[in-house]
Protein backbone atom coordinates (compact mmCIF):
# COMPACT_ATOMS: atom_id res chain seq x y z
CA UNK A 1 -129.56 220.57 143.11
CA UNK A 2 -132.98 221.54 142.81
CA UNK A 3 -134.00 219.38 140.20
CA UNK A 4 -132.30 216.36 142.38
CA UNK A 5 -134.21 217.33 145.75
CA UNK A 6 -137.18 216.62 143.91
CA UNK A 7 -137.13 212.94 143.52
CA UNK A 8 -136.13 211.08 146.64
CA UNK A 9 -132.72 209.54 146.76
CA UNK A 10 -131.21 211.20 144.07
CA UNK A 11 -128.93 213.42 145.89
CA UNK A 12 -127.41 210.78 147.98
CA UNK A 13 -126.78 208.92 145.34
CA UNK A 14 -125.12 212.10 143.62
CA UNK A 15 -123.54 213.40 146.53
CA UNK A 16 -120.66 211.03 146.68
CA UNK A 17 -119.49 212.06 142.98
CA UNK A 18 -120.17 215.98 143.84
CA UNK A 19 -117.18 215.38 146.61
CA UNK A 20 -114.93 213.56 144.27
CA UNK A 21 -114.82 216.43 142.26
CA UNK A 22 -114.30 219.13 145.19
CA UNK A 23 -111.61 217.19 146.52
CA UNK A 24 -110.06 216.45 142.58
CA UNK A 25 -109.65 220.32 142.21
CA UNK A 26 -107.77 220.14 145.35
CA UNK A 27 -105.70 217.99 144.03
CA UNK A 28 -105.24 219.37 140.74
CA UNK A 29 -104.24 222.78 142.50
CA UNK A 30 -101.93 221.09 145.06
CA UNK A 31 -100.11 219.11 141.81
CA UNK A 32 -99.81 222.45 139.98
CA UNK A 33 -98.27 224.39 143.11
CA UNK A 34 -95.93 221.57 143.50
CA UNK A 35 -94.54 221.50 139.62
CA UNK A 36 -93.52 225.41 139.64
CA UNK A 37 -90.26 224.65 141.88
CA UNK A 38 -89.94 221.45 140.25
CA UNK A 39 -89.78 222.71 136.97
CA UNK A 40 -86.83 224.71 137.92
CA UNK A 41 -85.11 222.22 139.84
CA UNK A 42 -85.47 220.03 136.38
CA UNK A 43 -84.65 223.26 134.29
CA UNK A 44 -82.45 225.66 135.80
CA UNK A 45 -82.46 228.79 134.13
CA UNK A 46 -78.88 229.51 134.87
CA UNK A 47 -77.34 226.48 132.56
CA UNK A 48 -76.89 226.68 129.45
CA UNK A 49 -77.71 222.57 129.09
CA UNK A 50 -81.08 223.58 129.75
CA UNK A 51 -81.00 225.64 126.46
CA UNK A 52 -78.48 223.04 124.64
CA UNK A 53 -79.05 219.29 123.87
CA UNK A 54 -78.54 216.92 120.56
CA UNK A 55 -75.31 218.60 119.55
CA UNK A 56 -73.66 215.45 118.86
CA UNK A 57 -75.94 214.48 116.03
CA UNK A 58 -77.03 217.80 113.98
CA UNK A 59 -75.77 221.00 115.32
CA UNK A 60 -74.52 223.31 112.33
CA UNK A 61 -73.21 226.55 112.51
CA UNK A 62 -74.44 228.98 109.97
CA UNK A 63 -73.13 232.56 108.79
CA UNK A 64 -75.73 235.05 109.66
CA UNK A 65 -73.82 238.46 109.01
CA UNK A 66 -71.01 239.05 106.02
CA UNK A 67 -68.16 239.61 108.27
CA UNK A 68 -68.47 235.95 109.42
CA UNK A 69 -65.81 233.84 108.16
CA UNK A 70 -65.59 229.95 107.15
CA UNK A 71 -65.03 228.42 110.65
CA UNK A 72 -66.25 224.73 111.76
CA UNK A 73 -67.76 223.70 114.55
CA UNK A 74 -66.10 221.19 117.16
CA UNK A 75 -68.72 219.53 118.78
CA UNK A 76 -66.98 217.30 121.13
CA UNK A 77 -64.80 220.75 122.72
CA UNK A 78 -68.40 222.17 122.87
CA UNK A 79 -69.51 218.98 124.37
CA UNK A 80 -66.74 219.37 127.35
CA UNK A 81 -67.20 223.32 127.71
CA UNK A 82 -71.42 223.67 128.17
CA UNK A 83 -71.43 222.11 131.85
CA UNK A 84 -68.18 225.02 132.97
CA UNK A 85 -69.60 227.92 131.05
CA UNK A 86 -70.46 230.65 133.01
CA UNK A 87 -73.38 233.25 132.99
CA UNK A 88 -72.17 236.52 132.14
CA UNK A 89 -73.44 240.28 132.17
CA UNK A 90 -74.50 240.99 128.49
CA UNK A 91 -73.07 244.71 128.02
CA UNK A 92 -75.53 246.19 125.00
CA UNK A 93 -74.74 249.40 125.26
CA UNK A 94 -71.43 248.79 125.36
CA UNK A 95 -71.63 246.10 122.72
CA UNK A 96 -73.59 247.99 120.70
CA UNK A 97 -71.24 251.58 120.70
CA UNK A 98 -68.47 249.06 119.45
CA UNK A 99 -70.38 247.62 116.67
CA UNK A 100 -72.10 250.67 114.93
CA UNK A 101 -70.47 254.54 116.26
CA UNK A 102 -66.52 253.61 116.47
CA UNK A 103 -65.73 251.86 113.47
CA UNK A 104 -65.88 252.27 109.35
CA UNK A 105 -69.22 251.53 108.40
CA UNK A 106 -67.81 249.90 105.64
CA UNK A 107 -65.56 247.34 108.37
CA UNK A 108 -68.31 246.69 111.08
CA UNK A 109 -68.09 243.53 112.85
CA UNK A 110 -71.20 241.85 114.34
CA UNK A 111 -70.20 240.35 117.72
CA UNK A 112 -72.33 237.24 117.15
CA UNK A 113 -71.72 236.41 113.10
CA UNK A 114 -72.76 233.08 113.98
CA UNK A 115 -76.44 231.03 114.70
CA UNK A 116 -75.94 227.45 115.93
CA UNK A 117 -78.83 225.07 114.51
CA UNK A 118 -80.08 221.44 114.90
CA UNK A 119 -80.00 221.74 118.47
CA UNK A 120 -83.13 221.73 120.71
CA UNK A 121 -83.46 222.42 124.39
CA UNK A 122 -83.71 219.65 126.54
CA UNK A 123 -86.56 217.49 126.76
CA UNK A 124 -89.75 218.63 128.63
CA UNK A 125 -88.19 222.33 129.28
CA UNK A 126 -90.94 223.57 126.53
CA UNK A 127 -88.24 226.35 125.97
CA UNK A 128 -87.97 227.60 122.05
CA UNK A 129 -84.44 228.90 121.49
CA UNK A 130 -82.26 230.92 119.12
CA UNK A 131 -78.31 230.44 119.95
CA UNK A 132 -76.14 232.36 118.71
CA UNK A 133 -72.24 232.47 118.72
CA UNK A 134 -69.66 234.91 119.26
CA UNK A 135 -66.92 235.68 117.11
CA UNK A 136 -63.77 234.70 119.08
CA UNK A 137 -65.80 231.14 119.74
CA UNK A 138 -66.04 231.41 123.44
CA UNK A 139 -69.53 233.14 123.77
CA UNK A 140 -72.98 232.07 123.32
CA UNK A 141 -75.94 234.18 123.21
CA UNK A 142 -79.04 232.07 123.89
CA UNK A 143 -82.26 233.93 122.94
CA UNK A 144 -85.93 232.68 124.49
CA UNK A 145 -89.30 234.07 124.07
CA UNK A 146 -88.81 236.24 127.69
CA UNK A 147 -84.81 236.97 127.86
CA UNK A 148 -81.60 236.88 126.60
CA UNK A 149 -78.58 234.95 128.74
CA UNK A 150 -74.86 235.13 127.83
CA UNK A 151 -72.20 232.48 128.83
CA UNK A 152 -68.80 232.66 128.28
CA UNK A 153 -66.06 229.79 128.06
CA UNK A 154 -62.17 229.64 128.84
CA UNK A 155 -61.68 227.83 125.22
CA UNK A 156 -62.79 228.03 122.10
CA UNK A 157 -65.40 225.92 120.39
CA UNK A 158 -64.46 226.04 116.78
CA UNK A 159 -62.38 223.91 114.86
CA UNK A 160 -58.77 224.78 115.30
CA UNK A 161 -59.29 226.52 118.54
CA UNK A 162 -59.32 230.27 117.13
């Protein structure tokens, strides 16, 4: 500003541009306030089709503990079941007493023998996920950078209807 008081009619000619830019932080700020409730009325945390999208095309389901056995996958009972799943308490403790202190080390069963792939989470969410899938077929276990969520369906998901 000093340098532009200097020479005569330089600031007024810059003066116009210096406001601009005030009021363009103004609006930035305003446009980033407004996309925080936005984003979760686009994304809602409590859905698991926020986490789960493109199952029709790729989604595998892969053995990622011995005691899984050879199951399929039926996408299109999957399909029906993510928009009625439910959010559910995940019991660790619980989960965890049952998997590791009451059985025969030699017999342990992992609760979630399964890891769904080639499925993303829906467009624009920016979310990176890990889903997993219980046993019995009814349970997912969707894993993000911040937290674990758990929902549970009445059916099963995998072929045959276990």
């Amino acid at each position: 500003m000093m340098i532009l008081k200097r020479r005569e009619g330089r600031w007024e000619k810059y003066r116009t541009y210096a406001w601009l830019g005030f009021l363009g932080n103004f609006i930035f700020l305003i446009s980033t306030l407004v996309s925080i409730p936005l984003h979760h009325l686009l994304y809602p945390v409590d859905k698991p089709t926020t986490y789960l999208s493109k199952i029709e095309n790729d989604a595998t389901v892969i053995h990622i503990h011995p005691s899984a056995t050879n199951i399929t996958l039926n996408k299109k009972s999957l399909l029906e079941q993510i928009p009625t799943m439910k959010e559910t308490e995940i019991f660790s403790d619980v989960w965890y007493r049952k998997t590791y202190m009451s059985e025969d080390p030699t017999k342990r069963k992992e609760r979630f023998p399964y890891q769904l792939i080639g499925t993303e989470a829906k467009w624009g969410s920016g979310l990176k996920t890990l889903i997993f899938l219980e046993e019995d077929g009814k349970g997912i276990l969707i894993s993000t950078a911040k937290k674990q969520i758990y929902f549970r369906s009445d059916a099963s998901f995998f072929g045959g209807g276990k």
